[in-house]
N, C-alpha and C. Protein backbone atom coordinates (compact mmCIF):
# COMPACT_ATOMS: atom_id res chain seq x y z
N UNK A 1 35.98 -18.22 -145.84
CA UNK A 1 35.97 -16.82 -146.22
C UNK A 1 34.57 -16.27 -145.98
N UNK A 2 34.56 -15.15 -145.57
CA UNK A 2 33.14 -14.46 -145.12
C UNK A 2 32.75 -13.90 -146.69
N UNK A 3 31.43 -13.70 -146.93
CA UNK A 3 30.53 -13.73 -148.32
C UNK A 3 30.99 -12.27 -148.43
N UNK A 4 31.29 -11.32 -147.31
CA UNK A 4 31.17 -9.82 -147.49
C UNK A 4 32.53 -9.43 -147.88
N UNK A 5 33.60 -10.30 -147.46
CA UNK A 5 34.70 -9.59 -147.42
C UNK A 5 35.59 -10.20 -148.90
N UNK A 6 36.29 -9.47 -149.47
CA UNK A 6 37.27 -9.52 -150.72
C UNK A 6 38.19 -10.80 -149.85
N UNK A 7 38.69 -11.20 -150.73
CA UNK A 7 39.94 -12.38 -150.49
C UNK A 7 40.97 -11.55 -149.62
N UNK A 8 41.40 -10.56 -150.45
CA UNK A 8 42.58 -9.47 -149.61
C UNK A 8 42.59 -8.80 -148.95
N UNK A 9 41.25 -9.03 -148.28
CA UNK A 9 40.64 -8.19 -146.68
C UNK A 9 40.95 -9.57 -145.88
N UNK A 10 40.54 -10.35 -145.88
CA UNK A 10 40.56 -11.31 -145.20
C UNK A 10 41.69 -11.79 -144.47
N UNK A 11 41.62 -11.04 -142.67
CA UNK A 11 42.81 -11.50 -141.66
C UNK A 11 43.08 -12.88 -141.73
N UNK A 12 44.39 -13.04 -141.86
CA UNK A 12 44.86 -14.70 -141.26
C UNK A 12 45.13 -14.93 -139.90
N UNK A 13 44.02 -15.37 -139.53
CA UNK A 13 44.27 -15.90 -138.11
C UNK A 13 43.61 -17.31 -138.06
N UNK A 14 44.07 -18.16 -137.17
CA UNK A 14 43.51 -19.33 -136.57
C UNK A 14 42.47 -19.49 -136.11
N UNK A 15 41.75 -18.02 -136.12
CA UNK A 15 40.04 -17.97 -135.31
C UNK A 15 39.23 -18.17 -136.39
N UNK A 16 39.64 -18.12 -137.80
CA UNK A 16 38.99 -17.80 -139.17
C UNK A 16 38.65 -19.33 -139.64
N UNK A 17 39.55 -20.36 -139.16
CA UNK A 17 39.78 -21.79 -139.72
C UNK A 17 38.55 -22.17 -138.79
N UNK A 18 38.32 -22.07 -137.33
CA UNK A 18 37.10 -22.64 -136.65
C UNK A 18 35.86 -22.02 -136.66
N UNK A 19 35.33 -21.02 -137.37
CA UNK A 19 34.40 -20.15 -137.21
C UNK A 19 33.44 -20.86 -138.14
N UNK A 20 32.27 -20.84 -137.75
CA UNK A 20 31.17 -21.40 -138.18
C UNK A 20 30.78 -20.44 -139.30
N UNK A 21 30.09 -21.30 -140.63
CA UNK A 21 29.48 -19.83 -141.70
C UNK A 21 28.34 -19.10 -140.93
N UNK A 22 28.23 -17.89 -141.39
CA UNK A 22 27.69 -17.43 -141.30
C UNK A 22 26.32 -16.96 -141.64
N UNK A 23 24.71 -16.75 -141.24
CA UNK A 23 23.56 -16.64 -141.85
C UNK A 23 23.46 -15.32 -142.61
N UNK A 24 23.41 -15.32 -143.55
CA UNK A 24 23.30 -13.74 -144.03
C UNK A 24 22.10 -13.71 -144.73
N UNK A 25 21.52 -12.37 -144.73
CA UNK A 25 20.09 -12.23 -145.46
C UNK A 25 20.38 -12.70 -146.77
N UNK A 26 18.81 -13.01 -147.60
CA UNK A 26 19.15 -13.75 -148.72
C UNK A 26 19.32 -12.51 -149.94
N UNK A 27 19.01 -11.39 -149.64
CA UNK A 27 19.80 -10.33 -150.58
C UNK A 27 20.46 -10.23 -150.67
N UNK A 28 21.49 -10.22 -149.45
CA UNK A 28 23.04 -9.79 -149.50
C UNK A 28 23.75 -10.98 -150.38
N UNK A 29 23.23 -12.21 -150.18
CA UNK A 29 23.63 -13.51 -151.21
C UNK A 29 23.48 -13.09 -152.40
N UNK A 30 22.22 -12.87 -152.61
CA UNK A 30 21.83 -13.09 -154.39
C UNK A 30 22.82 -11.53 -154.58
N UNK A 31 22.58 -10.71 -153.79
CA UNK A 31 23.77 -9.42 -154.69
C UNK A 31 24.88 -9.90 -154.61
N UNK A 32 25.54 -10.58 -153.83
CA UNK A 32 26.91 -11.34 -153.94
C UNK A 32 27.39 -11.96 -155.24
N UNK A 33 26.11 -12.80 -155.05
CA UNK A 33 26.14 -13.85 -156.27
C UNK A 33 26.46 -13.32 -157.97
N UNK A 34 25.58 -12.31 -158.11
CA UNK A 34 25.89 -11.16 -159.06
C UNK A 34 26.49 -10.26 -159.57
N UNK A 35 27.13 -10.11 -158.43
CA UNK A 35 28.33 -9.73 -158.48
C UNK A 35 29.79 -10.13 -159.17
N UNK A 36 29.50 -11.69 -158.34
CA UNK A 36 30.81 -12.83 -158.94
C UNK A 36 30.09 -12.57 -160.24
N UNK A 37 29.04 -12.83 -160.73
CA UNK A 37 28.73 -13.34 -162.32
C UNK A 37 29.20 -12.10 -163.03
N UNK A 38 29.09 -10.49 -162.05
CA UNK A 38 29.61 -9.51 -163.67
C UNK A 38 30.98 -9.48 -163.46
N UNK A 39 31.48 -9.66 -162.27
CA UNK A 39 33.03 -9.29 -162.26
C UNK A 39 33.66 -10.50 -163.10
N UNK A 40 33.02 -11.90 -163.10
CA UNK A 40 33.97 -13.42 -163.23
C UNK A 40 33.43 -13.33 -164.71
N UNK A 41 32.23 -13.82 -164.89
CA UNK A 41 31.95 -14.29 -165.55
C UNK A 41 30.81 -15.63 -165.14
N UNK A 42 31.36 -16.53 -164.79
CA UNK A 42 30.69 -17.48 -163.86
C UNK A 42 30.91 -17.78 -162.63
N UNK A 43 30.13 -19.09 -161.44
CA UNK A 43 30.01 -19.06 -160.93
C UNK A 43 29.51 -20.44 -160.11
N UNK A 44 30.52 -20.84 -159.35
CA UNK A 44 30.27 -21.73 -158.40
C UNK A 44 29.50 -22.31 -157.61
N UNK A 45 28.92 -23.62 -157.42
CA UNK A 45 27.87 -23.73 -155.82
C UNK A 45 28.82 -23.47 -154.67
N UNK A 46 29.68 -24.15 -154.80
CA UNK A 46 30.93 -24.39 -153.73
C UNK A 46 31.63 -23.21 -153.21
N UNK A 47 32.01 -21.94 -154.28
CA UNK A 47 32.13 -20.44 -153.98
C UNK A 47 30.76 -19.82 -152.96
N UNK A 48 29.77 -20.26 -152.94
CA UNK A 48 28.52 -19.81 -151.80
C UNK A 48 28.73 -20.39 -150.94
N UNK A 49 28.60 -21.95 -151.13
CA UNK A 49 28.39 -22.27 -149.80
C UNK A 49 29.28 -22.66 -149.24
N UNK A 50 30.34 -22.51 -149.28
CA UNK A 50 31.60 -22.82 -148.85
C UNK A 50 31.81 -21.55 -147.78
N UNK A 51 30.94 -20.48 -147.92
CA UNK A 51 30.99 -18.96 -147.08
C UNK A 51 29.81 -18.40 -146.30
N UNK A 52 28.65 -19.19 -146.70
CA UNK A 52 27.42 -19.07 -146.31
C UNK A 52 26.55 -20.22 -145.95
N UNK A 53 25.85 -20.11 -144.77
CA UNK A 53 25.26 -21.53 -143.49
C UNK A 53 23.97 -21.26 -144.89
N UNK A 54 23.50 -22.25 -146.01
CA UNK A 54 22.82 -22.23 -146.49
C UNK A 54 22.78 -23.58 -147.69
N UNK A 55 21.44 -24.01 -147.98
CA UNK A 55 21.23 -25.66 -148.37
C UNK A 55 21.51 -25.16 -150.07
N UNK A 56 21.81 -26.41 -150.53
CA UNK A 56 21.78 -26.28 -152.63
C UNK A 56 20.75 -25.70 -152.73
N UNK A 57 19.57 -26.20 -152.38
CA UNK A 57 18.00 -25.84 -152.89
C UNK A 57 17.84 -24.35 -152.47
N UNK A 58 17.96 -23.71 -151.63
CA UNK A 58 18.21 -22.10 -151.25
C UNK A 58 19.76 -21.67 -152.70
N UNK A 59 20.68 -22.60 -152.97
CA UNK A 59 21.24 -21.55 -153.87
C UNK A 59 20.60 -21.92 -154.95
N UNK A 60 20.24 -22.95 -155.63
CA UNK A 60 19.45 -23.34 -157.26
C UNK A 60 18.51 -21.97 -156.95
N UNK A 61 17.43 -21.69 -155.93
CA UNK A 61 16.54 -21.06 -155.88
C UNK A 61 16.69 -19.25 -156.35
N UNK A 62 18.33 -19.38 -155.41
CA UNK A 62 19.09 -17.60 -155.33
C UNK A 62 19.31 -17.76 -157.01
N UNK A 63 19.60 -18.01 -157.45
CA UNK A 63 20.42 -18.79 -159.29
C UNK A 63 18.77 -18.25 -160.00
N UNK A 64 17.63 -19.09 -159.60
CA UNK A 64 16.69 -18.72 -160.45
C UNK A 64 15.98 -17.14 -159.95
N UNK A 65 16.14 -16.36 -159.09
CA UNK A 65 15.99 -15.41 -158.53
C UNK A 65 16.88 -14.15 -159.45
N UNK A 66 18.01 -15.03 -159.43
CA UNK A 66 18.94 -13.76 -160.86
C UNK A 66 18.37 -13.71 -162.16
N UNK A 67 17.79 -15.29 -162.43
CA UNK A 67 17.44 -15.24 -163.76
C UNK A 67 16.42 -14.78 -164.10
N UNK A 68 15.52 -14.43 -162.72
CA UNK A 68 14.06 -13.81 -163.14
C UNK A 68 14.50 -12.11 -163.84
N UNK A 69 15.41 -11.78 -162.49
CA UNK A 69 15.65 -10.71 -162.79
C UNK A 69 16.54 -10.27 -163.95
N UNK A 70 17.31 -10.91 -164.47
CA UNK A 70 17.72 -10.90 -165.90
C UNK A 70 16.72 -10.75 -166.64
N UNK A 71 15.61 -11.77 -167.01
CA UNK A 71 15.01 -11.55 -168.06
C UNK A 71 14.08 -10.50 -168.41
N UNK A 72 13.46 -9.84 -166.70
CA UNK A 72 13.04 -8.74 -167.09
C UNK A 72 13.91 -7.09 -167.35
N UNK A 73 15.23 -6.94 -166.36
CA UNK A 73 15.95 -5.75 -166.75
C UNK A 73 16.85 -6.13 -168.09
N UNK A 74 17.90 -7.55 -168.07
CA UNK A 74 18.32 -7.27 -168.91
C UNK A 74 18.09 -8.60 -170.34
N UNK A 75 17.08 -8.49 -171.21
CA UNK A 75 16.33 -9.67 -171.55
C UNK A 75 17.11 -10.62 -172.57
N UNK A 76 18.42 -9.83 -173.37
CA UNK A 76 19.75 -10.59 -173.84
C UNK A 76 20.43 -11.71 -173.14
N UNK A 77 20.43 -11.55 -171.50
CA UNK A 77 21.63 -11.79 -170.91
C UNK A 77 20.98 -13.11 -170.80
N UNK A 78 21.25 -14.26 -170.15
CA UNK A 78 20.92 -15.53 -169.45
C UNK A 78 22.29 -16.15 -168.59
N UNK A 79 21.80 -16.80 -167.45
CA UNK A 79 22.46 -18.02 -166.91
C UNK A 79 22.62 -19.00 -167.57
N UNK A 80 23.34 -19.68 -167.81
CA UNK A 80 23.21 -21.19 -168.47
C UNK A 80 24.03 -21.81 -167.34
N UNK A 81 23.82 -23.53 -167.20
CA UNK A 81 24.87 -24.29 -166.23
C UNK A 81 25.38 -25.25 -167.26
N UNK A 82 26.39 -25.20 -166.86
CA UNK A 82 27.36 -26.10 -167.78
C UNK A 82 27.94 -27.12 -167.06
N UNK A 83 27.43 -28.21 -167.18
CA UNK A 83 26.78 -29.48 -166.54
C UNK A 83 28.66 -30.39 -166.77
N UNK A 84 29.49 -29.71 -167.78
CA UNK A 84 30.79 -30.59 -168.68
C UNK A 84 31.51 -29.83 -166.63
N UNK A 85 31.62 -28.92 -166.50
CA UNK A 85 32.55 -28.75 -165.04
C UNK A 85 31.13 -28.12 -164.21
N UNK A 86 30.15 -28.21 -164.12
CA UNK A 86 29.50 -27.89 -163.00
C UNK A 86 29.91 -26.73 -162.59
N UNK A 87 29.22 -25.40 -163.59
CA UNK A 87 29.73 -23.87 -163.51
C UNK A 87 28.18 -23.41 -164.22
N UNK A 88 27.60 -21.72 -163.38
CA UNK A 88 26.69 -21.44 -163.84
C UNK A 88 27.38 -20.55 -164.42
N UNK A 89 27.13 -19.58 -165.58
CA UNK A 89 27.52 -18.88 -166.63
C UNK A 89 26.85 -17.97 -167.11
N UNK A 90 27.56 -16.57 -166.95
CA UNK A 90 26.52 -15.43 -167.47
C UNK A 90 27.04 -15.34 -168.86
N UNK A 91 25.89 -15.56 -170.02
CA UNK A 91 26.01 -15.29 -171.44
C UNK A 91 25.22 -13.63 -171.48
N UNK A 92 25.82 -13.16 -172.12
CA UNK A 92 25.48 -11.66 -172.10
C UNK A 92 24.55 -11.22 -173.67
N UNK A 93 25.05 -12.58 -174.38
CA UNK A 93 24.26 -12.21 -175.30
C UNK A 93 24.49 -11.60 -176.04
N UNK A 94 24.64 -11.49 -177.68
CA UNK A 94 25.13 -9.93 -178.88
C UNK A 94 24.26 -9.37 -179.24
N UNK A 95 22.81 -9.33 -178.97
CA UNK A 95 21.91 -8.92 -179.36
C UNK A 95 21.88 -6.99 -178.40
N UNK A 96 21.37 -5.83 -179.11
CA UNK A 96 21.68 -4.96 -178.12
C UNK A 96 20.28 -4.36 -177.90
N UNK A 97 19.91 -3.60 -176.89
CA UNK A 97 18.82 -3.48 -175.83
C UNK A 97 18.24 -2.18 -177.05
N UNK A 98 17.16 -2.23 -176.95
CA UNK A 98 16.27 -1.17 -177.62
C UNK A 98 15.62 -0.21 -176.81
């Protein structure tokens, strides 16, 4: 599956099964990535790179790149990884913003 496109965009064809991932800038990732975390909740290694030509250490890195930016816009929220199924996890936190 391409990183840009929804599941239910995505043509079925036989050209889709041999196609190499694709390099995409590392913004368009980490906004991806952030995406899955407000729409899901959490969030996969295997959901990235399973769609994107890119190493663990580039996603751990995209992962701590959200969390920077969490703690300064939104300073409640955190990532946590939950090590029991190997899932990163947006906790949103009950505390409310001042």
């Amino acid at each position: 599956m391409h990183l840009l496109n929804k599941p239910s965009e995505q043509p079925k064809t036989k050209e889709n099964k041999s196609m190499t991932l694709m390099p995409i800038k590392k913004s368009i990732v980490i906004l991806r990535m952030l995406d899955i975390f407000l729409s899901e909740g959490i969030l996969t290694k295997e959901q990235i790179l399973s769609s994107v030509d890119m190493s663990e250490i580039s996603f751990k890195r995209y992962v701590g790149e959200i969390r920077s930016y969490l703690r300064f816009y939104h300073p409640t929220w955190q990532v946590r990884f939950k090590r029991s199924n190997y899932t990163y996890v947006l906790d949103k936190g009950n505390a409310t913003r001042e």
